[in-house]
N, C-alpha and C. Protein backbone atom coordinates (compact mmCIF):
# COMPACT_ATOMS: atom_id res chain seq x y z
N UNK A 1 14.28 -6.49 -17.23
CA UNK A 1 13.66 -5.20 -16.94
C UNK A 1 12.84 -5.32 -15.66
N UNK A 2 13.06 -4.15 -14.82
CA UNK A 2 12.48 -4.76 -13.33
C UNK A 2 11.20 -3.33 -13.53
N UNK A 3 9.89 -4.19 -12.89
CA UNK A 3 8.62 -3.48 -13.12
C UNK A 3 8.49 -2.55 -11.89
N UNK A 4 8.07 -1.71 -12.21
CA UNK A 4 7.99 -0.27 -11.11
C UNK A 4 7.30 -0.81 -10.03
N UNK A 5 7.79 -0.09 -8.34
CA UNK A 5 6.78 -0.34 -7.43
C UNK A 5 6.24 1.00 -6.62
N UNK A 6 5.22 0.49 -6.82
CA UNK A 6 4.03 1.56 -6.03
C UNK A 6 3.72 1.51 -4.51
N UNK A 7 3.59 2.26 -4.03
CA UNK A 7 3.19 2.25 -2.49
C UNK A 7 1.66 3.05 -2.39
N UNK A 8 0.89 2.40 -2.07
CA UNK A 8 -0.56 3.36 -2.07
C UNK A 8 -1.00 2.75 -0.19
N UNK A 9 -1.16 4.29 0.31
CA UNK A 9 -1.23 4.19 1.41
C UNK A 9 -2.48 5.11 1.72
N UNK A 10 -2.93 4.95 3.03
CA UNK A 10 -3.36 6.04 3.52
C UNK A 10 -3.19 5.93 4.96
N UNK A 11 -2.99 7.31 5.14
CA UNK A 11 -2.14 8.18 6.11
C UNK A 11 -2.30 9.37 7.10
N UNK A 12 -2.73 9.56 7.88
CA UNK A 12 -3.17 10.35 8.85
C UNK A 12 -2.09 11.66 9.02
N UNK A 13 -2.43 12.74 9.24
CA UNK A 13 -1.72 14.17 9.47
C UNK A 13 -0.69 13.76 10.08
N UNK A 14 -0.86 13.01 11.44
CA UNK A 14 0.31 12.37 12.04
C UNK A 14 1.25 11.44 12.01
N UNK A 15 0.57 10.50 11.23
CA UNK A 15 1.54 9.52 10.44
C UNK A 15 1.10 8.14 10.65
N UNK A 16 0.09 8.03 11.71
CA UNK A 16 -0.99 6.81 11.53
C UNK A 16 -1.59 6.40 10.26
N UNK A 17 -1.38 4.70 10.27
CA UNK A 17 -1.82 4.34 9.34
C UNK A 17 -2.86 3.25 9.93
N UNK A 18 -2.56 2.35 11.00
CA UNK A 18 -3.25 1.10 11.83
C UNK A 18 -3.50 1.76 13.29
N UNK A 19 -4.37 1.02 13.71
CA UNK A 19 -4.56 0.71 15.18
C UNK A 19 -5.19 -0.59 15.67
N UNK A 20 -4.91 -1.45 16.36
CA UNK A 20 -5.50 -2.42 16.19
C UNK A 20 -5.36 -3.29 15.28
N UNK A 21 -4.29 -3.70 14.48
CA UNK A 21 -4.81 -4.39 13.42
C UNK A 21 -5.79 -3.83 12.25
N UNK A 22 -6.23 -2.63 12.04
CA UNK A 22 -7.35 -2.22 11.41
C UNK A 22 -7.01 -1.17 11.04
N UNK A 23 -8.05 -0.44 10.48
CA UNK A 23 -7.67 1.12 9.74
C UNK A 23 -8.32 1.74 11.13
N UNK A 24 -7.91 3.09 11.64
CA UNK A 24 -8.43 4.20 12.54
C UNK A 24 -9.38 4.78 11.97
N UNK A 25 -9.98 4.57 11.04
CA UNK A 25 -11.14 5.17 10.17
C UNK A 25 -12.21 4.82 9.15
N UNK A 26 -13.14 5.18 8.40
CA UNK A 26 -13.64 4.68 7.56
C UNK A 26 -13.89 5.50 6.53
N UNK A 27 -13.38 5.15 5.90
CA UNK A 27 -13.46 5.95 4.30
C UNK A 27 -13.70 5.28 3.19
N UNK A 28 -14.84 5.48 2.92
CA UNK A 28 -15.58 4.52 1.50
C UNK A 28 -15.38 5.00 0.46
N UNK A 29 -15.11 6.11 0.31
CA UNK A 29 -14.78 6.87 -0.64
C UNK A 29 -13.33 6.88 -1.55
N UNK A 30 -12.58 6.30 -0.33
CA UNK A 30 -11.07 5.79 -0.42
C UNK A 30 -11.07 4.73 -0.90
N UNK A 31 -11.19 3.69 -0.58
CA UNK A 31 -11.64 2.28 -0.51
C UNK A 31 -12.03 2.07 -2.39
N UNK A 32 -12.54 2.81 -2.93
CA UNK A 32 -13.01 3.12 -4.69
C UNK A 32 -11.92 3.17 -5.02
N UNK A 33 -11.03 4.16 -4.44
CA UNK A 33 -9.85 4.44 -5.38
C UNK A 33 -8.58 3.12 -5.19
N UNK A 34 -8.43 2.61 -3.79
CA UNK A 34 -7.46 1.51 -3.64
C UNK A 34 -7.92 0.76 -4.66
N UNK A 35 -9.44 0.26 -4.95
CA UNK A 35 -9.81 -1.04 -5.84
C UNK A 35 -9.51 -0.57 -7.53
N UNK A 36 -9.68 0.79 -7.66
CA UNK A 36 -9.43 1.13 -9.11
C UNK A 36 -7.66 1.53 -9.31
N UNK A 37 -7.23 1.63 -8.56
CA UNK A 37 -4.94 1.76 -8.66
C UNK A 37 -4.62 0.39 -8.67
N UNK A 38 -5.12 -0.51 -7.88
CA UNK A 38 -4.53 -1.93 -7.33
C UNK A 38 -5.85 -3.25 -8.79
N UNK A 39 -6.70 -3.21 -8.97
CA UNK A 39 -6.88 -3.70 -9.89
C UNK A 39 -6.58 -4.46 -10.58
N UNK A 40 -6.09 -5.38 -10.88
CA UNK A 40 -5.44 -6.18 -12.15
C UNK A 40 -4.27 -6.14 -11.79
N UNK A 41 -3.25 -6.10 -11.07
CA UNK A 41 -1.91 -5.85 -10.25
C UNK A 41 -1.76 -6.75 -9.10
N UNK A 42 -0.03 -7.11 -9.00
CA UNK A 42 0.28 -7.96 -7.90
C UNK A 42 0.06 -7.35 -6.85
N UNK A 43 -0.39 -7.36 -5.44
CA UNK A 43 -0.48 -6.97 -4.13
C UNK A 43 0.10 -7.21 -3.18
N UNK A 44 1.58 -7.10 -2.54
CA UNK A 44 2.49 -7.22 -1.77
C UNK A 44 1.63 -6.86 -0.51
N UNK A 45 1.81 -7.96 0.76
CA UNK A 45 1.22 -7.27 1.79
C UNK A 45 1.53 -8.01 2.91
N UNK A 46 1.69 -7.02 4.39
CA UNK A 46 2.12 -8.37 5.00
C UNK A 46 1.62 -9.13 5.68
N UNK A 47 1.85 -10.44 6.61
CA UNK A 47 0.60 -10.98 6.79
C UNK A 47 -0.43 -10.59 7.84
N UNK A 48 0.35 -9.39 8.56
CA UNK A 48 -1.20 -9.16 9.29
C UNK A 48 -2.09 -8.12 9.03
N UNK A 49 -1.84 -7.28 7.67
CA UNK A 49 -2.20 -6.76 7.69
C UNK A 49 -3.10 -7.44 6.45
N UNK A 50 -2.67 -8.47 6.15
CA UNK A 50 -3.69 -9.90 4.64
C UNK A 50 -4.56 -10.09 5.70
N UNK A 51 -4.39 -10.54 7.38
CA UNK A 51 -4.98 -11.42 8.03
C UNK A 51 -6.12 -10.05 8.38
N UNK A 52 -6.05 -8.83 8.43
CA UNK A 52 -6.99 -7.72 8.79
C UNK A 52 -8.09 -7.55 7.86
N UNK A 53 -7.15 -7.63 6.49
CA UNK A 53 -8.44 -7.71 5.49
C UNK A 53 -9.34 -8.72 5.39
N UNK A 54 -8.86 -9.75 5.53
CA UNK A 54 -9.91 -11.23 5.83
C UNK A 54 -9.84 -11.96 4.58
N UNK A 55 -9.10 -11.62 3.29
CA UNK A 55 -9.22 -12.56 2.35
C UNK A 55 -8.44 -11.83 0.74
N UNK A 56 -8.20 -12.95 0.22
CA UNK A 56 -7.22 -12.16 -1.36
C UNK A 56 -8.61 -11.38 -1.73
N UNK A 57 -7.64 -10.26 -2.24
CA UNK A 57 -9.04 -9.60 -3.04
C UNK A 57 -9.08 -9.66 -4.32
N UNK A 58 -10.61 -10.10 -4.99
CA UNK A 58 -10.31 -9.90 -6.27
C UNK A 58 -10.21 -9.50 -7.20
N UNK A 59 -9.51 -9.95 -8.49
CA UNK A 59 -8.88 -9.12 -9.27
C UNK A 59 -7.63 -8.44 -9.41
N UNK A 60 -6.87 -8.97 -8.15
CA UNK A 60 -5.64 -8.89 -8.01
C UNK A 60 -4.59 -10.08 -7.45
N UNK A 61 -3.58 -10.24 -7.47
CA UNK A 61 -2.90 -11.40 -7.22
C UNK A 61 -1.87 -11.30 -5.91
N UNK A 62 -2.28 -11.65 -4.86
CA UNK A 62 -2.18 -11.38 -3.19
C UNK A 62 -0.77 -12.04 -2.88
N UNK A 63 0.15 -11.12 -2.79
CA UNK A 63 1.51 -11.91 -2.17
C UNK A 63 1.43 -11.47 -0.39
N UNK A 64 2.08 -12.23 0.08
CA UNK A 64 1.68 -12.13 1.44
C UNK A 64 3.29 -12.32 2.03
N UNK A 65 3.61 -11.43 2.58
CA UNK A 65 5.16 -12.01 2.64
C UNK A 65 5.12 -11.67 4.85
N UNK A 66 5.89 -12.84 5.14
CA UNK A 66 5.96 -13.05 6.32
C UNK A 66 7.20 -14.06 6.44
N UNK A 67 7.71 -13.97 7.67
CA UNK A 67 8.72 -14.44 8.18
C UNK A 67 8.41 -16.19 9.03
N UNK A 68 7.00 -16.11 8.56
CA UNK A 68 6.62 -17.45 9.21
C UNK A 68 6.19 -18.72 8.10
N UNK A 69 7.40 -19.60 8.18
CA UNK A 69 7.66 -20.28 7.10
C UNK A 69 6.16 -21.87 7.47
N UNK A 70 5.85 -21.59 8.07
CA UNK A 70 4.59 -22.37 8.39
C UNK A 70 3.56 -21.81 7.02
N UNK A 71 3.61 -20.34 7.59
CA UNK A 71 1.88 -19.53 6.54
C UNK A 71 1.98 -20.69 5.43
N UNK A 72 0.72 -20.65 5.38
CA UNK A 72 -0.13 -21.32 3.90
C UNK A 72 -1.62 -20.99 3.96
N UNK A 73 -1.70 -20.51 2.40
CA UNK A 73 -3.22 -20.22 2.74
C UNK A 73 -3.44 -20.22 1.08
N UNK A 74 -4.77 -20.69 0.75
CA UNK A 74 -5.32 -21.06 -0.55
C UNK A 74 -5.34 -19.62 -1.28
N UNK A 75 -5.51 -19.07 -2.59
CA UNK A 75 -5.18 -18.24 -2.96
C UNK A 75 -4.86 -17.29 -3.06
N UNK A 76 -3.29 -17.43 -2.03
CA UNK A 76 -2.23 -16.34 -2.48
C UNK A 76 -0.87 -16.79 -2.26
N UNK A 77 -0.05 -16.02 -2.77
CA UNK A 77 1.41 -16.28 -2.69
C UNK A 77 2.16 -15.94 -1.78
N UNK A 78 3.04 -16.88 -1.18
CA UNK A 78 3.86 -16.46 0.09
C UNK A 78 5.26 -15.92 -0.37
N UNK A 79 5.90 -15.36 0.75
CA UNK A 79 7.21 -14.82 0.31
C UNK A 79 7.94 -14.52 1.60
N UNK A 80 9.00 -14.95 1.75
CA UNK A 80 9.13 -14.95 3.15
C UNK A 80 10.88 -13.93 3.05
N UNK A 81 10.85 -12.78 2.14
CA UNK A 81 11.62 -11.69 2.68
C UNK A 81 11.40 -10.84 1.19
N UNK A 82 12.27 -9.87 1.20
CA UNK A 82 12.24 -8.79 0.13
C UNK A 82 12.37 -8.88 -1.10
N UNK A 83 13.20 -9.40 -1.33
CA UNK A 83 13.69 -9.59 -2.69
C UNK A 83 12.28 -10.79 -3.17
N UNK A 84 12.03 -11.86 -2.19
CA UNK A 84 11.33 -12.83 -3.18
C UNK A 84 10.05 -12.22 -3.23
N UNK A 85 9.64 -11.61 -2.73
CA UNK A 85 8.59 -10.98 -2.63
C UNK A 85 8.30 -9.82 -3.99
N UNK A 86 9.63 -9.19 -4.02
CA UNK A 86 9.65 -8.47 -5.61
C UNK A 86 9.66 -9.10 -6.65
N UNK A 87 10.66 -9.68 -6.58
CA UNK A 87 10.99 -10.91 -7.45
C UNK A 87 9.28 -11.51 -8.27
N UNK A 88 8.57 -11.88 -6.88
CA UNK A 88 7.32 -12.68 -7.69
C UNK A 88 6.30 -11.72 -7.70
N UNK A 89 6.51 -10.19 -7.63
CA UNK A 89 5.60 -9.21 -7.88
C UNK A 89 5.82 -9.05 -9.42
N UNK A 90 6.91 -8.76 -9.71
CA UNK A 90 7.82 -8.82 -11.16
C UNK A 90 7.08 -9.73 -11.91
N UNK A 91 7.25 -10.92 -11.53
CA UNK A 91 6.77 -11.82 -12.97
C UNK A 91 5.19 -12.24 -13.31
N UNK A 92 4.37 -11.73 -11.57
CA UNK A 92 2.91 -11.64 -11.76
C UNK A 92 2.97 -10.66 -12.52
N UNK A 93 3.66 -9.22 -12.06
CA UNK A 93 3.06 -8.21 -13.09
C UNK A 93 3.28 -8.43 -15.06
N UNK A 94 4.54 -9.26 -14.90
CA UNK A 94 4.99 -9.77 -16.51
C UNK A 94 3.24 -10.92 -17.05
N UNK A 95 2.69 -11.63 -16.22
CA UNK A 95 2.16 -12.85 -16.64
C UNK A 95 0.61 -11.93 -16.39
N UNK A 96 0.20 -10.86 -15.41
CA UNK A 96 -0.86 -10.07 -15.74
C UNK A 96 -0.79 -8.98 -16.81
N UNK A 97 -0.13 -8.40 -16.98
CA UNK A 97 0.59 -7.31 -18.23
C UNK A 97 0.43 -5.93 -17.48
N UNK A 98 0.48 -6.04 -15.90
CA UNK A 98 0.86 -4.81 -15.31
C UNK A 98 1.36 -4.15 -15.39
N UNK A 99 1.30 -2.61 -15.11
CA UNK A 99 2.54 -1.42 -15.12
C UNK A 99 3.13 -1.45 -13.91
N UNK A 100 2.73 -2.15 -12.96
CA UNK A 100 3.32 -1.98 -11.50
C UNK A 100 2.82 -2.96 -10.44
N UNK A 101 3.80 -3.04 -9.56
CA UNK A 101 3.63 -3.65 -8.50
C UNK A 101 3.50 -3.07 -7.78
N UNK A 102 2.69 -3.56 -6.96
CA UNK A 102 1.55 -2.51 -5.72
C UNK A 102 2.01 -3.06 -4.14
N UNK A 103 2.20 -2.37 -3.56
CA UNK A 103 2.99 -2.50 -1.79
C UNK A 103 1.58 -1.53 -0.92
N UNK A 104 1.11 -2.44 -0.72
CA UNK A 104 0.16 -1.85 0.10
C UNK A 104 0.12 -2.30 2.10
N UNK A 105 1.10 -2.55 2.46
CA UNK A 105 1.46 -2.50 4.01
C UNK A 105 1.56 -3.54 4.57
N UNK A 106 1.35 -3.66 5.63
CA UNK A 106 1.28 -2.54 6.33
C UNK A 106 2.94 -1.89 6.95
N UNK A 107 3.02 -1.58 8.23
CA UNK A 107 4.19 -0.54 8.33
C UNK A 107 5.27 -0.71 8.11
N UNK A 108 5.35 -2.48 8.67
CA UNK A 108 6.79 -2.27 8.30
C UNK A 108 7.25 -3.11 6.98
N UNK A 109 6.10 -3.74 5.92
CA UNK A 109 6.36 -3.59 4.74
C UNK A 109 7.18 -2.37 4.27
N UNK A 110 5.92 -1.26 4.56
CA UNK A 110 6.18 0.21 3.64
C UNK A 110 7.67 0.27 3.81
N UNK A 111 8.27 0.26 5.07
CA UNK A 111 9.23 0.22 5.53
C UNK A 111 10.10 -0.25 4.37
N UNK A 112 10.28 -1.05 4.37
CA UNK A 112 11.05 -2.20 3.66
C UNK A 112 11.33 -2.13 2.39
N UNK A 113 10.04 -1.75 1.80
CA UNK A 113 9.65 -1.38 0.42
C UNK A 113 9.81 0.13 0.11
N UNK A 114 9.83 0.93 0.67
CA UNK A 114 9.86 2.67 0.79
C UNK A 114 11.19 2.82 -0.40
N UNK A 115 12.26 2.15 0.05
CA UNK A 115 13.64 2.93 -0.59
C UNK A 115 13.62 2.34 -2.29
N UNK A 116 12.70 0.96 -2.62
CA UNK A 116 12.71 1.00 -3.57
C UNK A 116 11.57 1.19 -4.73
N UNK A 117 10.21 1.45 -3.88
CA UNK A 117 9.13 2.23 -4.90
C UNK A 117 9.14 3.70 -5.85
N UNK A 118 9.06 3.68 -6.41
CA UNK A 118 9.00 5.41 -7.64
C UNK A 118 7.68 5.80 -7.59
N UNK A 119 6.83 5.24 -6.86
CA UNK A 119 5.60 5.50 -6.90
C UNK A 119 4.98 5.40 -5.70
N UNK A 120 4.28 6.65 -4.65
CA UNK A 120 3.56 7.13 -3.93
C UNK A 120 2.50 7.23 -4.64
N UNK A 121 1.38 6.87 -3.82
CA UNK A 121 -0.37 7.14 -4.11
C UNK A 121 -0.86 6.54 -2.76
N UNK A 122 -0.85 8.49 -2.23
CA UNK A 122 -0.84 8.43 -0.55
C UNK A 122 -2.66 8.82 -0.60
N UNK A 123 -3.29 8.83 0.27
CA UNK A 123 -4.78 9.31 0.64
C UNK A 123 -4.27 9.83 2.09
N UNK A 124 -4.18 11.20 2.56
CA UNK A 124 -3.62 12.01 3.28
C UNK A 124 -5.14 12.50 3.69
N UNK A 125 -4.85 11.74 5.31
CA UNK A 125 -6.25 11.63 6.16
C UNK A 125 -6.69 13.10 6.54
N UNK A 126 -7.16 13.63 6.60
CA UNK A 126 -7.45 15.14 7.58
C UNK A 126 -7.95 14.87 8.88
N UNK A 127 -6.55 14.48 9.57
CA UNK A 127 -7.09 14.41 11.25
C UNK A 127 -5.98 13.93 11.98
N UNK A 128 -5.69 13.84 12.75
CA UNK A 128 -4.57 13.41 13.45
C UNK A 128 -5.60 12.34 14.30
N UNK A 129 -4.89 10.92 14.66
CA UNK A 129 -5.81 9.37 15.31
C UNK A 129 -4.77 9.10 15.74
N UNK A 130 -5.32 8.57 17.07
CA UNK A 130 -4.04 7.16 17.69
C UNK A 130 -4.22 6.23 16.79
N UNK A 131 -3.03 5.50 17.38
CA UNK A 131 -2.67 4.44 16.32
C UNK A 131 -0.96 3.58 16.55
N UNK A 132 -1.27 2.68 16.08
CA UNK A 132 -0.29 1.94 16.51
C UNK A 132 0.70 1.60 15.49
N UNK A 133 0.55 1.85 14.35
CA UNK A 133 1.16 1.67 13.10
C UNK A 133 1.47 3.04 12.10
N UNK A 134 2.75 3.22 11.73
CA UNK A 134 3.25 4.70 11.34
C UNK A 134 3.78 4.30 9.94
N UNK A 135 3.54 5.19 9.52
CA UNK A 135 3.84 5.25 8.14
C UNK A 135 5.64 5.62 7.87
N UNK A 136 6.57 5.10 7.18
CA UNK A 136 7.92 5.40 7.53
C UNK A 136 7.78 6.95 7.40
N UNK A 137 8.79 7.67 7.89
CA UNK A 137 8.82 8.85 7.09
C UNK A 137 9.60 8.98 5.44
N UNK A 138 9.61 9.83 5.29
CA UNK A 138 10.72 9.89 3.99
C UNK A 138 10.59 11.65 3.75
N UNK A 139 11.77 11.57 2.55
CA UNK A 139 12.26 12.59 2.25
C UNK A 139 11.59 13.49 1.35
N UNK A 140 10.33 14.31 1.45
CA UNK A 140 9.83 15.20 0.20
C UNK A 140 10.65 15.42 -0.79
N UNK A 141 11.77 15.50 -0.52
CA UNK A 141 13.05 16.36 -1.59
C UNK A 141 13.25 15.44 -2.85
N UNK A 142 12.75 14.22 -2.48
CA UNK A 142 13.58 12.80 -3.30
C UNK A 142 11.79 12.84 -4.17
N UNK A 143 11.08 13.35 -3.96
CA UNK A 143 9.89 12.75 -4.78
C UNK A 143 8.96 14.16 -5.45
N UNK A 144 8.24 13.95 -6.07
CA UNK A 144 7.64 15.17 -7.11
C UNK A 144 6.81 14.79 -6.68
N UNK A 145 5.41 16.06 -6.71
CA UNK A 145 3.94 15.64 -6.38
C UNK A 145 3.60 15.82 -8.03
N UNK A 146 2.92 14.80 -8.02
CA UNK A 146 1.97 14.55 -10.16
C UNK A 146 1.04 14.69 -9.97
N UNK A 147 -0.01 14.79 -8.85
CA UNK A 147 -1.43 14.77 -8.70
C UNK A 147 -1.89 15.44 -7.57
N UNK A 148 -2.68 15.80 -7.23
CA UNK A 148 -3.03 16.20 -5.95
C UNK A 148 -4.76 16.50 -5.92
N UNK A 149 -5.53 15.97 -4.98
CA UNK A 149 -6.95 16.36 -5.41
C UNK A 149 -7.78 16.20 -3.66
N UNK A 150 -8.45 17.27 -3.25
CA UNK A 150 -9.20 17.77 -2.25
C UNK A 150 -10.21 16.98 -2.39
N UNK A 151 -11.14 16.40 -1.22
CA UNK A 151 -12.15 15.38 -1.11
C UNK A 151 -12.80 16.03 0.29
N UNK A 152 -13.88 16.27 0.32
CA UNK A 152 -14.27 16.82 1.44
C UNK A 152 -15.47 15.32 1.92
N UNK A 153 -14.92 15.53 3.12
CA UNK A 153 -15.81 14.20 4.05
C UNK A 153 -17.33 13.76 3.48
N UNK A 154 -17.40 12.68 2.34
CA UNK A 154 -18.66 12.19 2.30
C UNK A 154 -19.68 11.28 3.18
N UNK A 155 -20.54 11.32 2.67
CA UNK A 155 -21.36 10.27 3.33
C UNK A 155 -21.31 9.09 4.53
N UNK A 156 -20.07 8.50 3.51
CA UNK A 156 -19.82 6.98 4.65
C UNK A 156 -18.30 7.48 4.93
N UNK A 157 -17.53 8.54 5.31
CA UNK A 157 -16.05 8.20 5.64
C UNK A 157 -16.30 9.35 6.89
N UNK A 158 -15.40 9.18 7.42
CA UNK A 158 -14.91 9.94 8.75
C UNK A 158 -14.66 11.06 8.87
N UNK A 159 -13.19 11.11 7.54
CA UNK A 159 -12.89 12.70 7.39
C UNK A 159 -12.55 13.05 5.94
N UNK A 160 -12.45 14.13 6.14
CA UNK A 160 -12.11 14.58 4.66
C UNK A 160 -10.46 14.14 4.30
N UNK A 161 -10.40 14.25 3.23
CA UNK A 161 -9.06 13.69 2.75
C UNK A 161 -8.42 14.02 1.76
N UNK A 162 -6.99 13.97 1.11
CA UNK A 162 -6.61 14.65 -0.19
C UNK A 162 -6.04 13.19 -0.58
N UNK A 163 -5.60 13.02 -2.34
CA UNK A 163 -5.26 12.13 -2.61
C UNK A 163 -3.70 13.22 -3.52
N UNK A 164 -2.47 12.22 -2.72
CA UNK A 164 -1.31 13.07 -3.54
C UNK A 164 -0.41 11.90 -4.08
N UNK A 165 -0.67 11.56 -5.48
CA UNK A 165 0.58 10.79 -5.90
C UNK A 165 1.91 11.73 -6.27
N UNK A 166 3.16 10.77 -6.42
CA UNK A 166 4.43 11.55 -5.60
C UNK A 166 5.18 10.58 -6.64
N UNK A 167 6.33 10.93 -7.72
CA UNK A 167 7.21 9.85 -8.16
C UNK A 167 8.57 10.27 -7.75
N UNK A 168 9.24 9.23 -7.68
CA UNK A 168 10.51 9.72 -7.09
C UNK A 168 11.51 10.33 -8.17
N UNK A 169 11.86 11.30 -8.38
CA UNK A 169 13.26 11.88 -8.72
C UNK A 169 14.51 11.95 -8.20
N UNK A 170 14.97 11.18 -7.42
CA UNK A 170 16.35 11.07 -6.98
C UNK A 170 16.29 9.54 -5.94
N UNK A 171 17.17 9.02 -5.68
CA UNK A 171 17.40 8.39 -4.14
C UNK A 171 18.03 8.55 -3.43
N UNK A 172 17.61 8.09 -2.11
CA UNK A 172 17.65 8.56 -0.62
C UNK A 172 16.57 8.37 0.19
């Protein structure tokens, strides 16, 4: 039985997700919700966008998948293409008792990972940013919106934002 995969992104009007190596923004408010979806769950990610965050995070189990058969780094798991990378999202999520495996980027992960996740949990920036990193596109038609919720710009974030999870009903 192969365990569902999730894509939780966030995403700019335009389709920015990076610049720099980094997020184009700051949203603390966001940042709550990545740590409460991703939680207790495997974390697919790739390595520069592991090397942006600065370290496994915890409470989750950090796969790092890259094409550079050198990487090694103390607690997390390497994976050096697609399949092994699912593959050992699969049996973390079997050996944590996850509902899902979590693909959190950066672009051209999503990329990679896009055609086979059922699960969107986008944070849909309110603003259009340069940026150097794009979110793939995809097909509205192939996915249902299940959630949808308005966030108006707090305290510590930049801009206001909506959060829309999306499961897929068809492929393509």
């Amino acid at each position: 039985m192969s365990i569902p995969i999730a894509i939780v992104a966030a995403v700019a009007r335009n389709g920015v997700i990076g610049r720099d190596n980094g997020l184009p923004w700051r949203l603390s408010s966001d940042l709550k919700r990545f740590k409460e979806v991703t939680i207790g769950k495997p974390l697919i990610v790739g390595r520069r966008n592991h090397e942006a965050i600065g370290r496994p995070l915890p409470g989750r189990e950090t796969i790092v998948m890259t094409r550079d058969r050198s990487f090694n780094e103390a607690g997390v798991h390497v994976a050096h293409d697609l399949s092994d990378a699912i593959g050992l999202g699969e049996a973390l999520a079997e050996e944590m008792g996850a509902d899902e495996v979590i693909c959190a980027g950066g672009g051209e992960i999503y990329r990679l990972i896009l055609p086979k996740a059922v699960r969107l949990r986008l944070t849909v920036v309110d603003a259009e940013v340069d940026g150097d990193v794009y979110f793939p596109a995809f097909d509205e038609a192939n996915w249902r919106e299940v959630f949808s919720e308005d966030h108006p710009k707090g305290p510590r974030d930049d801009h206001a934002f909506s959060y829309r999870d999306l499961v897929r009903v068809r492929s393509g």
